[in-house]
N, C-alpha and C. Protein backbone atom coordinates (compact mmCIF):
# COMPACT_ATOMS: atom_id res chain seq x y z
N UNK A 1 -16.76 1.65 23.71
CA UNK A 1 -16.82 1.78 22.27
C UNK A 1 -15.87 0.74 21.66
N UNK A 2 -16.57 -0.03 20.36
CA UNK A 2 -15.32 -0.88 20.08
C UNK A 2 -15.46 -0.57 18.33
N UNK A 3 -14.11 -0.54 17.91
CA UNK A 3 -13.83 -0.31 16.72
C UNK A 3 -13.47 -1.49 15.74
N UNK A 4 -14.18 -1.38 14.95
CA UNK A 4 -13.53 -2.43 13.91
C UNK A 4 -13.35 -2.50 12.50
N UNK A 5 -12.81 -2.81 12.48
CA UNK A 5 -11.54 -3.04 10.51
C UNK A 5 -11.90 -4.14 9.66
N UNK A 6 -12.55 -3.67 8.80
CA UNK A 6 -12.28 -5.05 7.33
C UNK A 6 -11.05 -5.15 6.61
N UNK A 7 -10.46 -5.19 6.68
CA UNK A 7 -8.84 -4.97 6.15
C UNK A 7 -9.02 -5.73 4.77
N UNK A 8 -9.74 -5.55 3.87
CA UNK A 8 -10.41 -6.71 2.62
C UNK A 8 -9.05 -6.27 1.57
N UNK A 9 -8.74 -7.44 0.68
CA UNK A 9 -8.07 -7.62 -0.49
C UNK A 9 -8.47 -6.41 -1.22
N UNK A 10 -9.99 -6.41 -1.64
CA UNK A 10 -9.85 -5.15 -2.42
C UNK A 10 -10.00 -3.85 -2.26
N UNK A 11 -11.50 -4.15 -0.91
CA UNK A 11 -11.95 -2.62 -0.22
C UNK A 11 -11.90 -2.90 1.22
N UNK A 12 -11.92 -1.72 1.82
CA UNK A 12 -11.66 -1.77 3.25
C UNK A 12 -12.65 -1.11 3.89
N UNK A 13 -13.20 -1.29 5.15
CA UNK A 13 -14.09 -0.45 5.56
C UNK A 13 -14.18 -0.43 7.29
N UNK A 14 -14.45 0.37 7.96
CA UNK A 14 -14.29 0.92 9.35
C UNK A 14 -15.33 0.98 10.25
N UNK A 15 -15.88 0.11 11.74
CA UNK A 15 -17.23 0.59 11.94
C UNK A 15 -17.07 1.09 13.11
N UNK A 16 -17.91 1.53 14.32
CA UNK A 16 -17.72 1.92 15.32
C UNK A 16 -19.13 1.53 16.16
N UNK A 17 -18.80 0.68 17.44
CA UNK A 17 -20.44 0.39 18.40
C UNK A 17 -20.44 0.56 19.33
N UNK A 18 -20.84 1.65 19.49
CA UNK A 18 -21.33 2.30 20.72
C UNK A 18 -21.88 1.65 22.07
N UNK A 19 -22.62 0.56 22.08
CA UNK A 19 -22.79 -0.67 22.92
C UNK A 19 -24.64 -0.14 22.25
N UNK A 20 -24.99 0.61 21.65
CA UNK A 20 -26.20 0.35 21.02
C UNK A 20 -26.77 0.20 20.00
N UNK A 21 -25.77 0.52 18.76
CA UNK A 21 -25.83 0.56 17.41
C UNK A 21 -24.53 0.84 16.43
N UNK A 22 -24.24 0.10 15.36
CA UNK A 22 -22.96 0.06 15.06
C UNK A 22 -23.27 1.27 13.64
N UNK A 23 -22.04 1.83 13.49
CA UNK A 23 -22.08 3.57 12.74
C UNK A 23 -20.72 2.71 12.07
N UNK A 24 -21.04 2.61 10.53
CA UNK A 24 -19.99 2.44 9.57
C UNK A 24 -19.35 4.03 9.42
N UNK A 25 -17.75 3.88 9.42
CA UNK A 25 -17.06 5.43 9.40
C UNK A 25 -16.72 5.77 7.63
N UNK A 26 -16.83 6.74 7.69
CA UNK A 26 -16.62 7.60 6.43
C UNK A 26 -15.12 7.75 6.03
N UNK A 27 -14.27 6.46 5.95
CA UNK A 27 -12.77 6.77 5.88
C UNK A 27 -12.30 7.11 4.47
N UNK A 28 -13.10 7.39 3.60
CA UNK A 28 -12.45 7.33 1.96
C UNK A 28 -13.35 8.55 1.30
N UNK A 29 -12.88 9.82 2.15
CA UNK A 29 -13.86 10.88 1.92
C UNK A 29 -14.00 10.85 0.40
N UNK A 30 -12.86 11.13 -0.40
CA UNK A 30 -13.19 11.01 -1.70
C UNK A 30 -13.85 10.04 -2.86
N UNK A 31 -14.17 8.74 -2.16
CA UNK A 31 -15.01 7.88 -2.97
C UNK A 31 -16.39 8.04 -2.44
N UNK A 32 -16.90 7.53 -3.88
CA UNK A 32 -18.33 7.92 -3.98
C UNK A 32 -19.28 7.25 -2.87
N UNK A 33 -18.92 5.55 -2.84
CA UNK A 33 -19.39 5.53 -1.38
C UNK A 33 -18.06 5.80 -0.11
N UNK A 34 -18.15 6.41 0.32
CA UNK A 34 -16.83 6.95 1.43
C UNK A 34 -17.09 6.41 2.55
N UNK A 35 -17.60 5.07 2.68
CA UNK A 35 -17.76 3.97 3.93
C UNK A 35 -16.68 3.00 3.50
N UNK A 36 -16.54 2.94 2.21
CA UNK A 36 -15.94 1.80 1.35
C UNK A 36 -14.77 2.52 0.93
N UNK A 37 -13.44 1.81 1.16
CA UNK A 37 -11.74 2.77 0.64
C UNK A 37 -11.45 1.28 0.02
N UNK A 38 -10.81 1.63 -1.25
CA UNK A 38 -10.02 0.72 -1.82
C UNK A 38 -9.10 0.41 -1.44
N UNK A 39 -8.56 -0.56 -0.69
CA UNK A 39 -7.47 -1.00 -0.65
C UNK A 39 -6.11 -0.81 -1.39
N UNK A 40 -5.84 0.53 -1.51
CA UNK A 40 -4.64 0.96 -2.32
C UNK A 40 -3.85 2.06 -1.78
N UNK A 41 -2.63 1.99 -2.02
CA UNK A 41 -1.71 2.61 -1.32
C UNK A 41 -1.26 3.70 -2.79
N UNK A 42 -0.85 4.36 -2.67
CA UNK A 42 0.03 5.05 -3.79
C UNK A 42 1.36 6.04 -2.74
N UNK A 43 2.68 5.41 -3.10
CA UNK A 43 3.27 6.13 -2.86
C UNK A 43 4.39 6.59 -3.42
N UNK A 44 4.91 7.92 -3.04
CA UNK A 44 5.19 8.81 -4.08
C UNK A 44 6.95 9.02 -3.46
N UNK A 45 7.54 9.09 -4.41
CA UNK A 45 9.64 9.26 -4.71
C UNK A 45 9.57 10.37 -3.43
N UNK A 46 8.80 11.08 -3.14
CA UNK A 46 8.79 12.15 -2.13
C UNK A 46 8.46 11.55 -0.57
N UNK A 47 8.14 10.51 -0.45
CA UNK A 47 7.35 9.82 0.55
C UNK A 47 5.99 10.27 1.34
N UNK A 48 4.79 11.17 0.22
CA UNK A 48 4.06 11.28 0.49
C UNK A 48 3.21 10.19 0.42
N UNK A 49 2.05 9.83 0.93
CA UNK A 49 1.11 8.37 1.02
C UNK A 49 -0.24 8.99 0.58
N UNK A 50 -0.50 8.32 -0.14
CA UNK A 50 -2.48 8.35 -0.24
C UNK A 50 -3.20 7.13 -0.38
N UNK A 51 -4.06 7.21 0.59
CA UNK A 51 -4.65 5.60 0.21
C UNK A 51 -6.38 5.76 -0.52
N UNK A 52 -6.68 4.29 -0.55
CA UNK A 52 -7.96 4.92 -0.93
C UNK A 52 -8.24 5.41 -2.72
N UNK A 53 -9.47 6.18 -2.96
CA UNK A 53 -9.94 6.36 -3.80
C UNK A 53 -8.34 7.38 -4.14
N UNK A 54 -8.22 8.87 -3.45
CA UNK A 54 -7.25 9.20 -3.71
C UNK A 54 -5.91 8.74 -4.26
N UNK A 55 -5.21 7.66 -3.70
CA UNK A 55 -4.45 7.00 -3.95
C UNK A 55 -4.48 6.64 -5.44
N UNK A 56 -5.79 6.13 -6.22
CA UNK A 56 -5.42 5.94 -7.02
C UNK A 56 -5.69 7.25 -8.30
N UNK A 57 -6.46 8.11 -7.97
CA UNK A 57 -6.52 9.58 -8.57
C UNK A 57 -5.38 10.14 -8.46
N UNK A 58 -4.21 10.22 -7.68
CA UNK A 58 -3.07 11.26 -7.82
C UNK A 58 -2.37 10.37 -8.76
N UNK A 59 -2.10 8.76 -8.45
CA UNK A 59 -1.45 8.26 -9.51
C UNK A 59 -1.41 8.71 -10.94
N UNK A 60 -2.60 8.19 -11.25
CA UNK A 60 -3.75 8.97 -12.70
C UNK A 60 -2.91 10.03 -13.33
N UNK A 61 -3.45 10.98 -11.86
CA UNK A 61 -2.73 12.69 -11.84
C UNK A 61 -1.71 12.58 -12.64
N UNK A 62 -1.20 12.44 -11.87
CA UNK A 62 1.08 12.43 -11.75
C UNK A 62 1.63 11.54 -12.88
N UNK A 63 0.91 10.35 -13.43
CA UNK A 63 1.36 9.51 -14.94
C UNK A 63 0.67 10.05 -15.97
N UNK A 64 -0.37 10.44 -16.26
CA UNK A 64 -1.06 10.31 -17.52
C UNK A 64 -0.37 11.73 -18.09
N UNK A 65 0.31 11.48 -19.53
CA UNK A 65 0.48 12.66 -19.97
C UNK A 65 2.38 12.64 -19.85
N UNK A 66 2.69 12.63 -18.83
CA UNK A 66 4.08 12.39 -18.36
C UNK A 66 5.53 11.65 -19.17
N UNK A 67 6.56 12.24 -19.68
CA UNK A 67 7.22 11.31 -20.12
C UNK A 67 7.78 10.39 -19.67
N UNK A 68 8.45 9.28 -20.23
CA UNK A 68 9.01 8.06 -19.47
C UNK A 68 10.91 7.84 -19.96
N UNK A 69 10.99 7.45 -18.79
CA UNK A 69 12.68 7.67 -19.64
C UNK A 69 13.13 6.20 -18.81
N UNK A 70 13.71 4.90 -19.43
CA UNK A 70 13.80 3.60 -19.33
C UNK A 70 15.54 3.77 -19.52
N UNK A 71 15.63 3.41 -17.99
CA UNK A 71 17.18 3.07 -17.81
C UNK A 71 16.88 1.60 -17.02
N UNK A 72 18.77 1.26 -17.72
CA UNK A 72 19.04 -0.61 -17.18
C UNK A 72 19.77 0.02 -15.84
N UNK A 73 19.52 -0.65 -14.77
CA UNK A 73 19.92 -0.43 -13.06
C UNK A 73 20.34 -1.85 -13.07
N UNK A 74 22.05 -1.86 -12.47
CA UNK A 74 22.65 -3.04 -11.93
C UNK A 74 21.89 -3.29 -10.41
N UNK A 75 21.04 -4.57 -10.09
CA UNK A 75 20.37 -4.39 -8.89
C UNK A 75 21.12 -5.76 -7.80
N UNK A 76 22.25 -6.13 -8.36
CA UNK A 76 22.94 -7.28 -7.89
C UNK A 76 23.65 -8.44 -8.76
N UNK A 77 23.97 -9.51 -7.94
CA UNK A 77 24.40 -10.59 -8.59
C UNK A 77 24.08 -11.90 -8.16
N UNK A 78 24.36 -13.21 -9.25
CA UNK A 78 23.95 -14.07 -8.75
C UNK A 78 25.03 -14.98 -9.18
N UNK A 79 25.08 -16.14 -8.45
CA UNK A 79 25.79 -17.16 -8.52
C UNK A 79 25.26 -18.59 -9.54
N UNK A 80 25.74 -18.75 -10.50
CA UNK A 80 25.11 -19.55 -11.16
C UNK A 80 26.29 -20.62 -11.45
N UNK A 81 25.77 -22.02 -11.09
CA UNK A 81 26.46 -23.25 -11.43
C UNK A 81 25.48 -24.20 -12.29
N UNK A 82 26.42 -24.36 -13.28
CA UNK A 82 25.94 -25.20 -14.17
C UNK A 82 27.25 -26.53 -14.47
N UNK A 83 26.72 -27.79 -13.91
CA UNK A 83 27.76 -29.30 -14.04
C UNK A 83 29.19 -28.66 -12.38
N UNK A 84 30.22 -28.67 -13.54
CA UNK A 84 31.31 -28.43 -12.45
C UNK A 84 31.89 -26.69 -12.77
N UNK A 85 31.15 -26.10 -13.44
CA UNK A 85 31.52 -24.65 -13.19
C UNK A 85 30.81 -23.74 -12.40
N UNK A 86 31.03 -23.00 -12.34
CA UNK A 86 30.51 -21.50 -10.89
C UNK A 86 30.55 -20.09 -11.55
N UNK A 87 30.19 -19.56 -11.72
CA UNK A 87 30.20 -18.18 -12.49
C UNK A 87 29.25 -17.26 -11.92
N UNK A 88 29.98 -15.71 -11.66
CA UNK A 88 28.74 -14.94 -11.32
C UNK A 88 28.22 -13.77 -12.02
N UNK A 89 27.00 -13.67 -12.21
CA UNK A 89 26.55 -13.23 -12.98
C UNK A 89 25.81 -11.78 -12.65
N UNK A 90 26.59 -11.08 -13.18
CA UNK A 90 25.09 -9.33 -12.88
C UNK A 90 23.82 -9.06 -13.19
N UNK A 91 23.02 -8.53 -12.38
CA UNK A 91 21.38 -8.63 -12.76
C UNK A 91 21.27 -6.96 -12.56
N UNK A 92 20.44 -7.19 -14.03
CA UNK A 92 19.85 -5.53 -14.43
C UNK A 92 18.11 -5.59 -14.30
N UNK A 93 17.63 -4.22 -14.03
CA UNK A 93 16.24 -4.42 -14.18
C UNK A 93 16.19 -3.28 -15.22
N UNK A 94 14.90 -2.97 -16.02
CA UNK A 94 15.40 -1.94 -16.05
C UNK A 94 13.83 -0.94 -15.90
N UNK A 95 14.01 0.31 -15.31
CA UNK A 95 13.12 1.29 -14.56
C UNK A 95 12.88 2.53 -15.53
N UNK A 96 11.78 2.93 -14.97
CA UNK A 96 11.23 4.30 -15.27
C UNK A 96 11.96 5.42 -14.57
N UNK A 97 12.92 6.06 -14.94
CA UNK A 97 13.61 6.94 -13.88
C UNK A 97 12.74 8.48 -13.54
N UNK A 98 11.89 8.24 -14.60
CA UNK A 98 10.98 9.51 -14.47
C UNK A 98 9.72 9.21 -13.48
N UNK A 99 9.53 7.87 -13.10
CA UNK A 99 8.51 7.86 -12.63
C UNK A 99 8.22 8.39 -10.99
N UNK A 100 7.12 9.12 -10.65
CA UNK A 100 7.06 9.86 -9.78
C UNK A 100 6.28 9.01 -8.20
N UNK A 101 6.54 7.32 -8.37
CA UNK A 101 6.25 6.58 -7.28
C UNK A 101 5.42 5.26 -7.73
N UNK A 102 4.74 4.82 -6.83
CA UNK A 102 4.73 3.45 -7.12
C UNK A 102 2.57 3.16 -6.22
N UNK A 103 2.41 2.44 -7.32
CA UNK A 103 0.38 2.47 -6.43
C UNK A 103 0.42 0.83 -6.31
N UNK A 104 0.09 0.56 -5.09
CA UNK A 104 0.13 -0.67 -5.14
C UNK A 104 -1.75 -1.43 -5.00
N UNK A 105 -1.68 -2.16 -5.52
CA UNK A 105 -3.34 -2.17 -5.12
C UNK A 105 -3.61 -3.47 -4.48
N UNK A 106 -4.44 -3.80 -3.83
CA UNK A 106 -4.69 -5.19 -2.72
C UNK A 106 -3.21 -5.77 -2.72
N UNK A 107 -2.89 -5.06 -1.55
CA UNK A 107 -1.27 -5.01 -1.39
C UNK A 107 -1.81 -6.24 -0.34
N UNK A 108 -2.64 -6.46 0.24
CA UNK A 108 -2.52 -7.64 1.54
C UNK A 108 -2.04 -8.92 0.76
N UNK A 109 -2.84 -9.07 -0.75
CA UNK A 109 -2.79 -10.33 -1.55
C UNK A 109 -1.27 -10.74 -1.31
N UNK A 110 -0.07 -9.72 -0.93
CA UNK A 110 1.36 -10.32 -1.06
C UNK A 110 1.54 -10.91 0.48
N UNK A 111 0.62 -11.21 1.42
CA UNK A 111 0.87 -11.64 2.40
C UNK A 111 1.38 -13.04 2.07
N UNK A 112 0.32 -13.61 1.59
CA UNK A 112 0.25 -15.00 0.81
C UNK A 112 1.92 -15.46 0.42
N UNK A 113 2.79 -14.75 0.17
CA UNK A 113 4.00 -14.95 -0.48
C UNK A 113 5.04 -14.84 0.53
N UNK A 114 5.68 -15.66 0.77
CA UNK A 114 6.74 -15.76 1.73
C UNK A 114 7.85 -15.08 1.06
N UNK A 115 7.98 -15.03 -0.53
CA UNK A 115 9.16 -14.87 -0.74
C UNK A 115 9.34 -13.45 -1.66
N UNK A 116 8.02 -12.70 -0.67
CA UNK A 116 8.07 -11.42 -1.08
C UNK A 116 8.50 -10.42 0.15
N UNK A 117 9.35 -10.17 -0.17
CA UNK A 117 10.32 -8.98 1.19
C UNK A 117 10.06 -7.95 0.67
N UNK A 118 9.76 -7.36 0.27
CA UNK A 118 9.19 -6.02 -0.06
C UNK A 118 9.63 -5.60 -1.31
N UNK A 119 9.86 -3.47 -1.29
CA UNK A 119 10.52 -3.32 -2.52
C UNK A 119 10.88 -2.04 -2.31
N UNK A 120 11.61 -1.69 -3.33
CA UNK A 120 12.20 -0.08 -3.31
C UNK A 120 11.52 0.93 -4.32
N UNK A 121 11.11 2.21 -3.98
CA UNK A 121 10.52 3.46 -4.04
C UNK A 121 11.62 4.31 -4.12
N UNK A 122 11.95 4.77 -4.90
CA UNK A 122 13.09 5.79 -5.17
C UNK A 122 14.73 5.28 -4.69
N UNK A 123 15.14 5.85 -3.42
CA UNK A 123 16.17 5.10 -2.87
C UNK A 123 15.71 4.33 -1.75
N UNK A 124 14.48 4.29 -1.28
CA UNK A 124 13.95 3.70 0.27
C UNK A 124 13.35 2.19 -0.28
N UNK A 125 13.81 1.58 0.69
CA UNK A 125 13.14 -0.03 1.00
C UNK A 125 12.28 -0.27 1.90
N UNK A 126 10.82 -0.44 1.25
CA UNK A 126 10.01 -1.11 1.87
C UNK A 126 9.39 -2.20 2.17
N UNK A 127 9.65 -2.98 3.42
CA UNK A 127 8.80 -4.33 3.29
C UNK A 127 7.73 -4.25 3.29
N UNK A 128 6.89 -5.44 3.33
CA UNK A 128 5.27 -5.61 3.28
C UNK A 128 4.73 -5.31 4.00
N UNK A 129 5.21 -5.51 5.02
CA UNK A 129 4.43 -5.04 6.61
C UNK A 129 4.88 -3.38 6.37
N UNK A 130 5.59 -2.79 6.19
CA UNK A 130 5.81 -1.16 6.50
C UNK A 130 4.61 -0.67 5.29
N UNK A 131 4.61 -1.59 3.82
CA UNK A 131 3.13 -1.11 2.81
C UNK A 131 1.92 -0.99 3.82
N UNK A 132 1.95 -2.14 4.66
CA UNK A 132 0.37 -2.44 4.89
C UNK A 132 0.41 -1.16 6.20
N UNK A 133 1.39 -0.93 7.37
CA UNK A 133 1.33 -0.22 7.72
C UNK A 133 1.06 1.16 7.73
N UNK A 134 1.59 1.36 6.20
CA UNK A 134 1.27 2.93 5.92
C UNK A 134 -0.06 3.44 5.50
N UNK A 135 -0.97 1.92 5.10
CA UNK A 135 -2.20 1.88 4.74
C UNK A 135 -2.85 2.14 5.80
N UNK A 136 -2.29 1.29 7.04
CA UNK A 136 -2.93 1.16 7.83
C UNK A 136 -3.35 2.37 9.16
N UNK A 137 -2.56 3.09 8.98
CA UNK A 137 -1.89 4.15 9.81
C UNK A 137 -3.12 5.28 9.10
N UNK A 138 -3.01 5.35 8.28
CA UNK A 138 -3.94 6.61 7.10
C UNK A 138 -5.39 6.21 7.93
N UNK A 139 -5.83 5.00 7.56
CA UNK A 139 -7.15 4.58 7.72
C UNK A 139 -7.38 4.69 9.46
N UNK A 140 -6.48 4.93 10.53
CA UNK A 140 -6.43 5.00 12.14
C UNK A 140 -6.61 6.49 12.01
N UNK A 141 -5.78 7.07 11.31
CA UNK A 141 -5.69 8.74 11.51
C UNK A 141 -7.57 9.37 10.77
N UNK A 142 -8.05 8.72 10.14
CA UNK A 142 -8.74 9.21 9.42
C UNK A 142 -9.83 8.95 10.27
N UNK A 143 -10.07 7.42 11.25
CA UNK A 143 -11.12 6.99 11.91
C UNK A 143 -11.07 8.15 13.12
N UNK A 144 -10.18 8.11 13.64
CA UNK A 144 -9.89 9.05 15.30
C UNK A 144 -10.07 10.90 14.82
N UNK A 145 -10.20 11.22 13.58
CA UNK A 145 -10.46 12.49 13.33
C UNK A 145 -11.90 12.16 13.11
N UNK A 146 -12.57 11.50 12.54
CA UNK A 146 -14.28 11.08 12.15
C UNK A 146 -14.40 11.14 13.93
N UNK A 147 -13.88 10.51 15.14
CA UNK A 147 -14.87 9.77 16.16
C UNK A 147 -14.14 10.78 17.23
N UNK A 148 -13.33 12.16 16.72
CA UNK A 148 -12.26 13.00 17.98
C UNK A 148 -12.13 12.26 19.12
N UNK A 149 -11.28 11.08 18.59
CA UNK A 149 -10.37 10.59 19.89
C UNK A 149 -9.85 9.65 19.54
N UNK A 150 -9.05 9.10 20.65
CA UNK A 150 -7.28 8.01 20.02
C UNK A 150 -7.46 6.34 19.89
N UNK A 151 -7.88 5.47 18.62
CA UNK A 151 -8.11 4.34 19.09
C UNK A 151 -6.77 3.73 19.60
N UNK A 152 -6.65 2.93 20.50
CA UNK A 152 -6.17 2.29 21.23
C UNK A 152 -5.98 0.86 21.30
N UNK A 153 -7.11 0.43 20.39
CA UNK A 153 -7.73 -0.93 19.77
C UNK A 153 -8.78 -0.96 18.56
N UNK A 154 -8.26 -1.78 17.99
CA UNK A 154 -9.10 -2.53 16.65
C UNK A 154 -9.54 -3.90 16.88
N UNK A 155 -10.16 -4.27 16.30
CA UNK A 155 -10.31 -5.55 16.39
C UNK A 155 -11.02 -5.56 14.57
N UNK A 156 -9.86 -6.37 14.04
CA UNK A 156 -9.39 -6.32 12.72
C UNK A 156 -9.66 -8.17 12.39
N UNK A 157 -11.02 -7.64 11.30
CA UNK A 157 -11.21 -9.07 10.81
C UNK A 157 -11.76 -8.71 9.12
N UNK A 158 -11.52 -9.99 9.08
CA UNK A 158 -11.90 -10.58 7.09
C UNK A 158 -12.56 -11.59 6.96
N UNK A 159 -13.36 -12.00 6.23
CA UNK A 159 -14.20 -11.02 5.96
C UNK A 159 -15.50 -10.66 6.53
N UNK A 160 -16.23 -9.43 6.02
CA UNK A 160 -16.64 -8.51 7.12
C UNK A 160 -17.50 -9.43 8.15
């Protein structure tokens, strides 16, 4: 049996071939076509994960309606020279402290960026590879419950 992954920018999708006929998997029970999962992660200050159609329905859920409360966060400093002076300077962002997590959508598109190291979710830091992982991990758990048993291998290509 060999398994394989579209890992696509926007949708993702799962097949399985038997050595006689290839069976697209049902990984995005909640979308309407549930062969096809959006490429979206949503994750939540609690470190729960949803990917998929879900992913972006609990978002929905959990913001719409919700208040917002906007605080400035010291997130570091920087060194700034200008001619023959040096000065360092504090950097604020400033955040939703109410907000209940973070949906990222065609999270692969940040592969492309070298000078994206990830980001922080409540107090936790995530890099890019641990996003795509958690995507990726959902969509393994979801295939091996569809096919009752452990893949072992993918063979993971784009596009399909």
């Amino acid at each position: 049996m060999i398994i394989g992954m579209d890992f696509g920018t926007t949708n993702s999708g799962m097949a399985v071939y038997d050595g006689q006929r290839v069976q697209l998997l049902d990984i995005d029970p909640t979308n309407t076509n549930s062969k096809v999962a959006r490429t979206a992660l949503y994750l939540t200050n609690d470190q729960n994960v949803f990917v998929g159609r879900e992913a972006v329905d609990r978002y929905f859920e959990h913001n719409l309606g919700r208040p917002v409360k906007m605080e400035r966060v010291w997130v570091g400093e920087i060194e700034v020279t200008v001619s023959d002076m040096t000065w360092v300077q504090d950097v604020y962002i400033w955040i939703d402290a109410l907000s209940p997590g973070r949906l990222f959508l065609s999270i692969k598109s940040g592969l492309a960026d070298a000078d994206y190291l990830g980001t922080v979710i409540d107090p936790y830091f995530y890099t890019l590879e641990d996003l795509i992982a958690l995507y990726m991990s959902v969509a393994r758990a979801r295939a091996e419950k569809l096919l009752d048993q452990e893949l072992r291998r993918v063979v993971l290509g784009r596009p399909v």
